[in-house]
Each structure stands twice: as C-alpha cells, then as structure tokens.
C-alpha atoms as a PDB file:
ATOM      1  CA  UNK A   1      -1.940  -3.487  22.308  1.00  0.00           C
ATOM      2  CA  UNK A   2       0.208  -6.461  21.667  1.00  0.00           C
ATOM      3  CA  UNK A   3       3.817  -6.509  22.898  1.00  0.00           C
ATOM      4  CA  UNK A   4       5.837  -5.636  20.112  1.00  0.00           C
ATOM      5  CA  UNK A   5       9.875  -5.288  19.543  1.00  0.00           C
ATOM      6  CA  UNK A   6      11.323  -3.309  16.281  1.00  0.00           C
ATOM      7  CA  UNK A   7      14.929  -2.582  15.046  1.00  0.00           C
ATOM      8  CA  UNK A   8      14.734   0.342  12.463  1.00  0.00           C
ATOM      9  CA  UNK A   9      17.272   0.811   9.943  1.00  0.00           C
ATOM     10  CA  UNK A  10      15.632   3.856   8.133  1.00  0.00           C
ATOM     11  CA  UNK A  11      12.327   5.326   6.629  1.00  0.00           C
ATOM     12  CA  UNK A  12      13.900   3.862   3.541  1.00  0.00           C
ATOM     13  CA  UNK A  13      14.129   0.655   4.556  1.00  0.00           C
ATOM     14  CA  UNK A  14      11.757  -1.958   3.847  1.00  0.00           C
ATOM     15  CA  UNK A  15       9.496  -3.562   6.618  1.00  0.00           C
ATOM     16  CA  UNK A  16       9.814  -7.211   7.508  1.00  0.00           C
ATOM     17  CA  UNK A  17       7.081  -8.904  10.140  1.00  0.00           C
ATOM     18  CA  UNK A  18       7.879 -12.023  12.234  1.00  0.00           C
ATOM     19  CA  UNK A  19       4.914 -13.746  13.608  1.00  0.00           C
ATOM     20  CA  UNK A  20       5.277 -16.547  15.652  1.00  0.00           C
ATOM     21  CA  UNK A  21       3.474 -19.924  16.050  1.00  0.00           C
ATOM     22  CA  UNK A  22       0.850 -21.123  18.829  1.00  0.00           C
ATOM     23  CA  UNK A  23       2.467 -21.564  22.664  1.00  0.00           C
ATOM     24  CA  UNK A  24       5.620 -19.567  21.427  1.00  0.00           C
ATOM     25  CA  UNK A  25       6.742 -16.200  21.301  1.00  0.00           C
ATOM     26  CA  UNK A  26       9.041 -13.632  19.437  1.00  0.00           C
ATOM     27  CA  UNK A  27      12.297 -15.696  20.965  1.00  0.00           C
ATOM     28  CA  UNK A  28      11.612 -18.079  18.540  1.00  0.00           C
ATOM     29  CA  UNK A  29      12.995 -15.791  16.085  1.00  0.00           C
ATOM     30  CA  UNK A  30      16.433 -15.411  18.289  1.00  0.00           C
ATOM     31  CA  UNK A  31      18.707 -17.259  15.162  1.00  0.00           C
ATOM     32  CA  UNK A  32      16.988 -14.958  12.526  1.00  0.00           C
ATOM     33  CA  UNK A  33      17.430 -11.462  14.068  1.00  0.00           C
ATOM     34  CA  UNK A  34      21.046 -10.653  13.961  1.00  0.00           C
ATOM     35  CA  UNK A  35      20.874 -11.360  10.011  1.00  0.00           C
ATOM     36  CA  UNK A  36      17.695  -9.728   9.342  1.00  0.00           C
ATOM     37  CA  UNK A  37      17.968  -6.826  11.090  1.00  0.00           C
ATOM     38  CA  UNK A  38      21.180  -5.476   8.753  1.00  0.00           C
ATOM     39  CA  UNK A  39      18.939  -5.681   5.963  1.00  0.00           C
ATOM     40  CA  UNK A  40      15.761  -5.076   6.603  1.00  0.00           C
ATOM     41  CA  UNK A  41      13.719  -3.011   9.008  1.00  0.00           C
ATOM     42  CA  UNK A  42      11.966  -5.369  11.404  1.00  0.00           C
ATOM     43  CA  UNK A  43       8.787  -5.888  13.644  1.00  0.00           C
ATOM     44  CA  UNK A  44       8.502  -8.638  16.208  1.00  0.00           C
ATOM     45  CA  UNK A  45       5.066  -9.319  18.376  1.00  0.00           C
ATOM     46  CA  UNK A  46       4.174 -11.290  20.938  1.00  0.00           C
ATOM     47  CA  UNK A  47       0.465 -12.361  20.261  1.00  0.00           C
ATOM     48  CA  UNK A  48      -1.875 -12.237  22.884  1.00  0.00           C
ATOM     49  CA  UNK A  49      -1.653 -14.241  25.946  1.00  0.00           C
ATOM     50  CA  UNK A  50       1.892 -15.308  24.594  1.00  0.00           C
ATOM     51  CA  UNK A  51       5.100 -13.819  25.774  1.00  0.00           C
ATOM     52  CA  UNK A  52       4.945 -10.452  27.170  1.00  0.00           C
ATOM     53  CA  UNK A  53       0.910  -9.714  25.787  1.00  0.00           C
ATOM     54  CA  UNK A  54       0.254 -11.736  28.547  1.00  0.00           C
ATOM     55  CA  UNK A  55      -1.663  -9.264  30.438  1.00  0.00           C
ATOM     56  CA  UNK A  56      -3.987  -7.768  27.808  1.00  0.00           C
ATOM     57  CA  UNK A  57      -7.186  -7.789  28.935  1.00  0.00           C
ATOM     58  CA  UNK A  58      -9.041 -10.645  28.281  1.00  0.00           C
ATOM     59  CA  UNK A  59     -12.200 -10.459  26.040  1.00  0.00           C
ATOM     60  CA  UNK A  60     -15.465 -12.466  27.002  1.00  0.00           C
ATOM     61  CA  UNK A  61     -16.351 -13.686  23.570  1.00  0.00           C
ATOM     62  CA  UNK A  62     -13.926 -16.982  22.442  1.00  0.00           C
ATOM     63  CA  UNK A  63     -11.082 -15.920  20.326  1.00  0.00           C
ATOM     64  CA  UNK A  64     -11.398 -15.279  16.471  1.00  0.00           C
ATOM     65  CA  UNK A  65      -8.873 -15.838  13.482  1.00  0.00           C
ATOM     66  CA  UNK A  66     -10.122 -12.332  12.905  1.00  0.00           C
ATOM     67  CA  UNK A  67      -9.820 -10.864  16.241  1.00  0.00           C
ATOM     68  CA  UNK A  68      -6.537 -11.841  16.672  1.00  0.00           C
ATOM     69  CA  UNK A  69      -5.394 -10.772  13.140  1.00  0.00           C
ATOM     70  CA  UNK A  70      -6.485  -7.096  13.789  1.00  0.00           C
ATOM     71  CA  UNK A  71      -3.843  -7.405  17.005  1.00  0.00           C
ATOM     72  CA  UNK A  72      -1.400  -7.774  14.279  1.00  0.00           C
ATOM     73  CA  UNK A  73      -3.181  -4.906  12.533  1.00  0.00           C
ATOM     74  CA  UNK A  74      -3.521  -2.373  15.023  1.00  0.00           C
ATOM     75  CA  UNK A  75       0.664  -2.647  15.469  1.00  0.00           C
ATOM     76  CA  UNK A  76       1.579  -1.628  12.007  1.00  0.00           C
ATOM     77  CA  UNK A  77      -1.086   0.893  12.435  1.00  0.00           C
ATOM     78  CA  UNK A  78       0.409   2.390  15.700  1.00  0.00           C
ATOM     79  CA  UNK A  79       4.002   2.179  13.606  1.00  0.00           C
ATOM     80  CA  UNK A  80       2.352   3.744  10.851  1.00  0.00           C
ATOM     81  CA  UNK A  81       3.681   0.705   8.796  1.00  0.00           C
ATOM     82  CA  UNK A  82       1.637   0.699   5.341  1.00  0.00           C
ATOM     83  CA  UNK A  83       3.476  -2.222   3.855  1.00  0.00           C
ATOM     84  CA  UNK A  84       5.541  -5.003   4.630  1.00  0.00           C
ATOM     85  CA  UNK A  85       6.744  -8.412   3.564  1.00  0.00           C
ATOM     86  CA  UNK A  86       5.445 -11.060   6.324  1.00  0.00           C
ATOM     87  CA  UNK A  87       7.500 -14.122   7.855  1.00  0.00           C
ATOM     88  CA  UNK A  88       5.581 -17.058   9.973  1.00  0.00           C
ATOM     89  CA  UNK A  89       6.179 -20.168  11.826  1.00  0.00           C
ATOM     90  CA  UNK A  90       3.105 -22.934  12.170  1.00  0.00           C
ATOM     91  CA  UNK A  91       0.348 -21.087  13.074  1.00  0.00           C
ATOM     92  CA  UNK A  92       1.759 -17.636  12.879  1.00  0.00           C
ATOM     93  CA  UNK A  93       1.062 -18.665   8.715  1.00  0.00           C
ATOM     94  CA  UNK A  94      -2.532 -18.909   8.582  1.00  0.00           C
ATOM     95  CA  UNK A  95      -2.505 -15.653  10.522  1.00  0.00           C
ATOM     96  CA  UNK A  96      -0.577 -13.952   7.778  1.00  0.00           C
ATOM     97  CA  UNK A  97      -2.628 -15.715   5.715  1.00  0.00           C
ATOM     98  CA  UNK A  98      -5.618 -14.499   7.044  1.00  0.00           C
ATOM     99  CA  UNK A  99      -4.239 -10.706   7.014  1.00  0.00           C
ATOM    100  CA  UNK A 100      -3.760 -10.665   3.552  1.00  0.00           C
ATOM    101  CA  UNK A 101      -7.139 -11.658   3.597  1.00  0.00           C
ATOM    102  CA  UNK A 102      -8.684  -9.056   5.375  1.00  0.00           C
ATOM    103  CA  UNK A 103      -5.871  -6.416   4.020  1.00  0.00           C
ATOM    104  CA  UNK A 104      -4.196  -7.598   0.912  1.00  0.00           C
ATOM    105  CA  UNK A 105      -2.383  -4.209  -0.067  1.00  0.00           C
ATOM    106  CA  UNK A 106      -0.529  -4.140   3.258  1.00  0.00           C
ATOM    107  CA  UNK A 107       1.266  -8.054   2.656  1.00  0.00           C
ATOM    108  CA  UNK A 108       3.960  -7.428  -0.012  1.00  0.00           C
ATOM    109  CA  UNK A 109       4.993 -10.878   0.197  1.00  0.00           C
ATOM    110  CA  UNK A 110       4.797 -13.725   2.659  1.00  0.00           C
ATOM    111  CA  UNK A 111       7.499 -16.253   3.996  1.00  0.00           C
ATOM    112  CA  UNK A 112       5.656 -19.045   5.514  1.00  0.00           C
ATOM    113  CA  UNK A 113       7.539 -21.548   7.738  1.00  0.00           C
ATOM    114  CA  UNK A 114       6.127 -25.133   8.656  1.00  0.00           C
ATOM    115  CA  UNK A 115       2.895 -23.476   6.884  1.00  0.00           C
ATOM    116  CA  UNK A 116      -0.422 -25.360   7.902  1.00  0.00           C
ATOM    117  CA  UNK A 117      -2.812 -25.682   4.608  1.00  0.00           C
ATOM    118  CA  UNK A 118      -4.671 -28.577   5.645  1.00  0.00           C
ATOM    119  CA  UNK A 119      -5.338 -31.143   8.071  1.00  0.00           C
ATOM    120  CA  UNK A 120      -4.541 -34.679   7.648  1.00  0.00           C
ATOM    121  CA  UNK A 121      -6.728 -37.597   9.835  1.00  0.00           C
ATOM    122  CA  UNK A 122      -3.578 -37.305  12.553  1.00  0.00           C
ATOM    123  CA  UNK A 123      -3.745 -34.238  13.121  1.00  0.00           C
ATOM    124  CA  UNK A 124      -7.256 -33.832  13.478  1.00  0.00           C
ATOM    125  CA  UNK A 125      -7.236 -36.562  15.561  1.00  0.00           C
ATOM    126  CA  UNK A 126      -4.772 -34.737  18.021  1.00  0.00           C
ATOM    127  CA  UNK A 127      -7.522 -31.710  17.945  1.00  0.00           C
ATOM    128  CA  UNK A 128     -10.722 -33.995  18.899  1.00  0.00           C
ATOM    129  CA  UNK A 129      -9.120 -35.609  22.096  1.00  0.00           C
ATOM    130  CA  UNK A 130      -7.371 -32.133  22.681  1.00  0.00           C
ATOM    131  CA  UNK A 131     -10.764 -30.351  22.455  1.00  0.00           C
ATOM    132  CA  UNK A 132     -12.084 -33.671  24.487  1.00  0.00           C
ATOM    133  CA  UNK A 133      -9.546 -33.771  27.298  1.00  0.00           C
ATOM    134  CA  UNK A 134      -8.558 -29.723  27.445  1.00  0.00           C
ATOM    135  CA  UNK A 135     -10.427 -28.492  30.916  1.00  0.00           C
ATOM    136  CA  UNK A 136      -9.505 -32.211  32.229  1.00  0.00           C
ATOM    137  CA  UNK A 137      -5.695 -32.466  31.684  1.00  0.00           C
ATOM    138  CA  UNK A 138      -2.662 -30.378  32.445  1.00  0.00           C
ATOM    139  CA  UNK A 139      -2.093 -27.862  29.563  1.00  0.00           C
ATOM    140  CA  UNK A 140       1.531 -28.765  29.107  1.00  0.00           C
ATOM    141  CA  UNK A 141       0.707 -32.161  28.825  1.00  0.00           C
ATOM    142  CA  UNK A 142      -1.162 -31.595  26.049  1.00  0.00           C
ATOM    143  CA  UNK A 143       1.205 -29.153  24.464  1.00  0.00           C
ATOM    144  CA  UNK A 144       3.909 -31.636  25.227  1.00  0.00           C
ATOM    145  CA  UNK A 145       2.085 -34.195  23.382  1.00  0.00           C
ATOM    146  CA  UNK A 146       1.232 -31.985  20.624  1.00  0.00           C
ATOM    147  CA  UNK A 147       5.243 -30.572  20.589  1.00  0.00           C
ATOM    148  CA  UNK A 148       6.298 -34.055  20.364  1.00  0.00           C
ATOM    149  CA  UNK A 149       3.975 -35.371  17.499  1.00  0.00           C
ATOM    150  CA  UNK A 150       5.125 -32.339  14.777  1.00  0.00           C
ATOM    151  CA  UNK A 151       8.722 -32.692  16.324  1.00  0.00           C
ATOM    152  CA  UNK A 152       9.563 -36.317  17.164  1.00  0.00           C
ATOM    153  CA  UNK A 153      13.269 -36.544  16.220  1.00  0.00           C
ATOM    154  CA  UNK A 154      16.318 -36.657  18.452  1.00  0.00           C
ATOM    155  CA  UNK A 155      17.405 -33.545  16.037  1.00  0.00           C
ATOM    156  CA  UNK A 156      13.879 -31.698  16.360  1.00  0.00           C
ATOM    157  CA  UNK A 157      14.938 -31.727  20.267  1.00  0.00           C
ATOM    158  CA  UNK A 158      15.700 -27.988  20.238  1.00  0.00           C
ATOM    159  CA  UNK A 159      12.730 -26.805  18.594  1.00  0.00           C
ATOM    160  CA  UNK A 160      10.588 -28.969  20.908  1.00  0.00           C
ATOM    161  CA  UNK A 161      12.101 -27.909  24.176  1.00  0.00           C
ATOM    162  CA  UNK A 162      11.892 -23.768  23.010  1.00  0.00           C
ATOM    163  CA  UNK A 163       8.494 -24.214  22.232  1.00  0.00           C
ATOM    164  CA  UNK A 164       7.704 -26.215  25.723  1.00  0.00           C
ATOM    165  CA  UNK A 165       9.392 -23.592  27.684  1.00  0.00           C
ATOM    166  CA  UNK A 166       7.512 -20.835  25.885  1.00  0.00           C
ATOM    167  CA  UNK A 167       4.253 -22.544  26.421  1.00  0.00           C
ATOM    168  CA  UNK A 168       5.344 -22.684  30.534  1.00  0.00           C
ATOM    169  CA  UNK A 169       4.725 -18.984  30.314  1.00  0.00           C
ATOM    170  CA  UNK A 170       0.366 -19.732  29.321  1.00  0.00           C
ATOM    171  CA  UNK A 171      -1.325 -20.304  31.737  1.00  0.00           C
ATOM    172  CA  UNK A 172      -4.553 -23.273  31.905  1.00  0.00           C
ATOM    173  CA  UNK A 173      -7.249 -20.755  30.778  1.00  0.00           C
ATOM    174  CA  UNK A 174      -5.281 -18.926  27.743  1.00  0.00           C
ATOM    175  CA  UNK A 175      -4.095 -21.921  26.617  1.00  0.00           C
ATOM    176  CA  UNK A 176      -7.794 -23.393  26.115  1.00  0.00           C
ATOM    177  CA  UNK A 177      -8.806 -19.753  24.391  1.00  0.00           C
ATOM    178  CA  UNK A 178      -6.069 -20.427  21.790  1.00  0.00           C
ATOM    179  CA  UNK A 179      -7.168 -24.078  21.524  1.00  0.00           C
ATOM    180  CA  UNK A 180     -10.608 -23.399  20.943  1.00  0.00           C
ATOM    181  CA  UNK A 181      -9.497 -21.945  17.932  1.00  0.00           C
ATOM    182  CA  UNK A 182      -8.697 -24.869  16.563  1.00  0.00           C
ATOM    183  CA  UNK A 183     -12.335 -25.540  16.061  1.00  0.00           C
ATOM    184  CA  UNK A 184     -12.425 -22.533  13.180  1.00  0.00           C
ATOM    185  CA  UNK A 185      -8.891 -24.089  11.724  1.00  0.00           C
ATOM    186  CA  UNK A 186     -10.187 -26.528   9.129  1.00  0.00           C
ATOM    187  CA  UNK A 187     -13.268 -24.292   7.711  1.00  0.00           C
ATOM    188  CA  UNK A 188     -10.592 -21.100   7.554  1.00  0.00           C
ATOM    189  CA  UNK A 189      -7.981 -23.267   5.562  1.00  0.00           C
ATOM    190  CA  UNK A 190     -10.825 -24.524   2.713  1.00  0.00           C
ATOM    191  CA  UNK A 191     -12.388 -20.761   2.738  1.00  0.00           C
ATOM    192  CA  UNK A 192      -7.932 -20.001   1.833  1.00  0.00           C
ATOM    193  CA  UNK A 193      -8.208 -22.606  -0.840  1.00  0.00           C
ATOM    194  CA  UNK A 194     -11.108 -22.173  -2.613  1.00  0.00           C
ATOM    195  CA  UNK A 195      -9.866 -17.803  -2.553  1.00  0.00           C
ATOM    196  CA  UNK A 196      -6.236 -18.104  -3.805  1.00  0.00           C
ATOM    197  CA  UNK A 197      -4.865 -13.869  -2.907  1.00  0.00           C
ATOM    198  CA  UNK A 198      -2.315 -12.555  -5.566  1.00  0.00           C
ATOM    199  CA  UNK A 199       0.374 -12.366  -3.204  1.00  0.00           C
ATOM    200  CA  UNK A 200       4.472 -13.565  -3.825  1.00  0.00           C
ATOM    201  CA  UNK A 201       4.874 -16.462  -1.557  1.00  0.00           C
ATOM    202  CA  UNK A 202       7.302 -18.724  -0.401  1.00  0.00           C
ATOM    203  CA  UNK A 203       6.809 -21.957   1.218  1.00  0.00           C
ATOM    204  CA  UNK A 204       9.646 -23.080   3.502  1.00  0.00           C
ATOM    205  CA  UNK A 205       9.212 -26.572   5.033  1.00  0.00           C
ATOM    206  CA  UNK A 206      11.204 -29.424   6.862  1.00  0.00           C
ATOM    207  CA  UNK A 207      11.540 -32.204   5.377  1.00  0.00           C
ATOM    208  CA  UNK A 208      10.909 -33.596   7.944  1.00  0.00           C
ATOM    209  CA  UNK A 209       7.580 -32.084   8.355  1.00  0.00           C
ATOM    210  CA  UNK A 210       5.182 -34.815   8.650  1.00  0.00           C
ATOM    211  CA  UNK A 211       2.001 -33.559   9.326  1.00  0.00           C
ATOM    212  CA  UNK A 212       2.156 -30.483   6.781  1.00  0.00           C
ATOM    213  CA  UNK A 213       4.656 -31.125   4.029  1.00  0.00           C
ATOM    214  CA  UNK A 214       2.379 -32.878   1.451  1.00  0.00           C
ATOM    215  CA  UNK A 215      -0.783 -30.140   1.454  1.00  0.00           C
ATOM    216  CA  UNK A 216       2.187 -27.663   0.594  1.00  0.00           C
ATOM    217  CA  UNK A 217       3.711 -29.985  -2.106  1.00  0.00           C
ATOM    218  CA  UNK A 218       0.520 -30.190  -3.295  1.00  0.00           C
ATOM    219  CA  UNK A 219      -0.595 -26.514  -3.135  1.00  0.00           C
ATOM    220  CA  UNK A 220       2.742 -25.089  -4.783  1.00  0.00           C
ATOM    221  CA  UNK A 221       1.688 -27.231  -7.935  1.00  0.00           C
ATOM    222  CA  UNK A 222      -0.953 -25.348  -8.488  1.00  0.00           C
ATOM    223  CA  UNK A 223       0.011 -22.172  -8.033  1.00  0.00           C
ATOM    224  CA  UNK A 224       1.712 -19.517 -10.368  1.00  0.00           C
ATOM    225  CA  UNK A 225       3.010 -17.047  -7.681  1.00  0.00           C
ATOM    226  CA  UNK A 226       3.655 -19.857  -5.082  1.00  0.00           C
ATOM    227  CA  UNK A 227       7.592 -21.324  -4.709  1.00  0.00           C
ATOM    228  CA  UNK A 228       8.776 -24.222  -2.131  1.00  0.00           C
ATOM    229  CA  UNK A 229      11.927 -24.807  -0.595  1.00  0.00           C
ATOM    230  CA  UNK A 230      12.452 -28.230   1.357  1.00  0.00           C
ATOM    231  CA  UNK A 231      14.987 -28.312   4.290  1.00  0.00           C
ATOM    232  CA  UNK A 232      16.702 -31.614   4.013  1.00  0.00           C
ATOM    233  CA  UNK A 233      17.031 -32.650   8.312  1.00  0.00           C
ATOM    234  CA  UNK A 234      14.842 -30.217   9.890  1.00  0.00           C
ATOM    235  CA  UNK A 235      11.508 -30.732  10.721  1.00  0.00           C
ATOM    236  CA  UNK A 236       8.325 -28.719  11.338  1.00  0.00           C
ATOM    237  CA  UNK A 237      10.380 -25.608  13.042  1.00  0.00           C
ATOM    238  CA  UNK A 238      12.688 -25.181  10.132  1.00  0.00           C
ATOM    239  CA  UNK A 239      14.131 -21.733  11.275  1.00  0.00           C
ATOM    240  CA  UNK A 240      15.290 -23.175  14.504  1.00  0.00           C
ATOM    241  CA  UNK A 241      16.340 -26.718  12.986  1.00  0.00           C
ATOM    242  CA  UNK A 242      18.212 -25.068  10.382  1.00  0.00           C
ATOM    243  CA  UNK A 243      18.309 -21.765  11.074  1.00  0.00           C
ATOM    244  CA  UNK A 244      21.574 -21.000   8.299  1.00  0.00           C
ATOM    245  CA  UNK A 245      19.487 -22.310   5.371  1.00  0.00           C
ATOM    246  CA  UNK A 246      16.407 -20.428   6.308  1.00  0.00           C
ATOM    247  CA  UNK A 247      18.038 -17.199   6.782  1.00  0.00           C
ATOM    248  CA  UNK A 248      19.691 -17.633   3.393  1.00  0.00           C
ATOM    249  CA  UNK A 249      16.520 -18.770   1.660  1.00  0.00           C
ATOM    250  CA  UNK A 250      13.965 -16.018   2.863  1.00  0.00           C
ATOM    251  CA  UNK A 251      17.034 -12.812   2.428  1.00  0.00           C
ATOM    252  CA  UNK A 252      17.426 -14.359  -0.896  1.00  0.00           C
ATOM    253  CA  UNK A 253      13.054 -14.313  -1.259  1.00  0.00           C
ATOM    254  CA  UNK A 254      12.937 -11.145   0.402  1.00  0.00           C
ATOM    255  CA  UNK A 255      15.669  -9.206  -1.719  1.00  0.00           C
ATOM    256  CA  UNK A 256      13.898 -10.433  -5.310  1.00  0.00           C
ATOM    257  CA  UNK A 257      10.481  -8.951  -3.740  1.00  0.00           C
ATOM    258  CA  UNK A 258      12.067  -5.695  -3.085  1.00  0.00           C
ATOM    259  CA  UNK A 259      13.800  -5.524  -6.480  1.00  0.00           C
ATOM    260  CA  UNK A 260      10.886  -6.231  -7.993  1.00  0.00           C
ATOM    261  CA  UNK A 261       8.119  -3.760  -5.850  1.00  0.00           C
ATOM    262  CA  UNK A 262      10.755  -0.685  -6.331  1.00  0.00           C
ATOM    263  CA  UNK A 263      11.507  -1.698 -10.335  1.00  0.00           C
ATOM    264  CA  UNK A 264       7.254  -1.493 -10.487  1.00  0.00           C
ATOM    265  CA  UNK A 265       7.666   1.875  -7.952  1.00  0.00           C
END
C-alpha cells in the first residue's frame, strides 16, 4: 500500500485528498497543510516509487493510469473514506481525473493545480526525445530539463529546485516506469474530453503557466460546472509560487462544496 499521512479532525469532518505531481512527493504540499488541516480532515500519499512508496514491490507489466489510480483507491478504502473533495498538482490532476472516472461517487469535488488537459507541439516534443533518450541519459537530466521548461523564471526557482530534489529520491528504473506513461497521456486526456463527469471543479493555474494555461482557458468556456482562477506571478506550481492565494482560493472552493453537499444532505 502506498505511503500515506492523515491529520483527522473528526468523523464529522469532511475529507480533503492531496495528490501530488510526477518526480514529487507529499512535501510539496508543506505551505498548504498548516491551513488545511484546521478545517478539513486530510489525506496525503506518496505515489508509488515517489517519496516513501519507494519500496512497494515492483510489478512486471509497465505502469497504467489505472493501476496507479486504484493505489489511490485502495487508501481511502483502508481509511474507510467514502467521499472526499480531491486537490492535485500537474500530474497528480489527470489522476484525480481519472478516479472520478473509474469512481465518480467517491470525488465530491476536485481542485486541480497546473492541471494538464492537453498537449501542445512543445510539450510533446519534450516527451518524444524523452521517450528517445530515457535508458541513454541521466534521469535527472532529463527531469532537470523537463523542471526547467514548465518553470523557467527566476521566481519559479523554488518550485523547480523542490521538485529536483524530490526527483533525487527515483531512482533510473522508476523514473522510466513513470515516463513510459507518458505514452498513454495524450489518448487518456481526449478519452476526458470527449466524457465530460458531473463533478464541481476548480481550475487553479499560473499565469505563468505556459505549457497548460490555454487548454484550461479553453476548457472552462465550455463547461457549466467548471470555474478558473489565474495566479498573476506564479507559474506551473501555483501552490508553491503562491502558496497564500492558493490556500485562500481552494478553502474558499472547498467551503461552498461543503455548504452545498450538506444543504442537498
């Protein structure tokens, strides 16, 4: 089972689960805890091969979108958690996304940070010569590259660095499992599109968010249960760049979804 961290504030108390992005691990939610925890009850996870679920075994198949969504699963189920409003960074979105797939009664809402709806040519580009060069080249280089392209500025600087030093912790071979993945990335985010869920959701986004900002933009247009907020000077790790404005954002998200689910209660 994955690693997994909770702060309980009573059976009463609604569930809130952090899920982190690609390379990182529940640290990257250090600025968000100590305001989240007084108000909600919370779940943190490590997914596999990241953080401490670095020693679960290792399956012999390549990873799956699915497979490591029912990591995710098997928590709450071990918690006895029926229901809970989820909160992602980067790729920890399209694995909420993905849940509420596979589960859709168990997502009451979902926050979704530096959220990753489609691909542009760039990034896709970055994936071909990753996929190309990924037995060849020092993992970290290519995470440092990657790290760098979604979080070029001098103020992205912290973001950049806490991811890099929670990639250190990968090693060659788990870092090309979760890679591989990003073969299944581009087919998973059309099957998302073209099968909209009936789920409360708020996009929060840097606007300095290069790579993923538009698709969003673009998305929340569209939808009638979709919202956006736009961090001015923070880039694709909003809750790190800007950790203030994202805390006040997602409380404020998360207490209208909680009104509203105990008013309908």
């Amino acid at each position: 089972m994955l690693y997994f961290k909770t702060y309980e504030l009573s059976p009463s108390h609604e569930w809130v689960v952090l899920i982190h992005g690609a390379g990182g691990s529940s640290s990257i939610w250090y600025r968000q805890i100590k305001d989240y925890k007084s108000q909600f009850n919370l779940l943190l996870l490590d997914l596999r091969g990241h953080g401490k679920s670095k020693d679960l075994p290792k399956p012999k198949q390549p990873y799956t979108f699915d497979e490591v969504s029912r990591d995710v699963i098997e928590v709450l189920d071990h918690l006895k958690i029926k229901t809970a409003h989820f909160i992602g960074i980067s790729l920890g979105t399209i694995l909420i996304r993905n849940i509420a797939e596979m589960e859709p009664e168990r997502v009451k809402s979902m926050v979704l940070g530096g959220a990753v709806l489609r691909l542009n040519t760039r990034i896709k580009t970055l994936m071909f010569l990753g996929n190309m060069c990924k037995k060849a080249v020092p993992y970290m280089w290519l995470y440092k590259l990657f790290a760098w392209c979604l979080m070029p500025k001098k103020r992205h600087e912290s973001s950049r660095l806490l991811f890099v030093e929670q990639a250190k912790k990968l090693c060659q071979k788990e870092f090309i499992r979760w890679f591989k993945l990003t073969n299944d990335v581009a087919p998973l985010l059309l099957q998302f599109e073209q099968s909209p869920v009936e789920v409360p959701t708020i996009y929060i986004m840097g606007k300095e968010d290069y790579m993923f900002l538009l698709p969003v933009e673009e998305s929340v247009k569209r939808s009638n249960n979709a919202y956006l907020a736009v961090i001015p000077d923070s880039g694709h790790v909003c809750n790190v760049d800007q950790p203030k404005v994202f805390n006040r954002i997602t409380l404020d998200f998360l207490h209208r979804q909680a009104k509203q689910s105990s008013f309908i209660s």
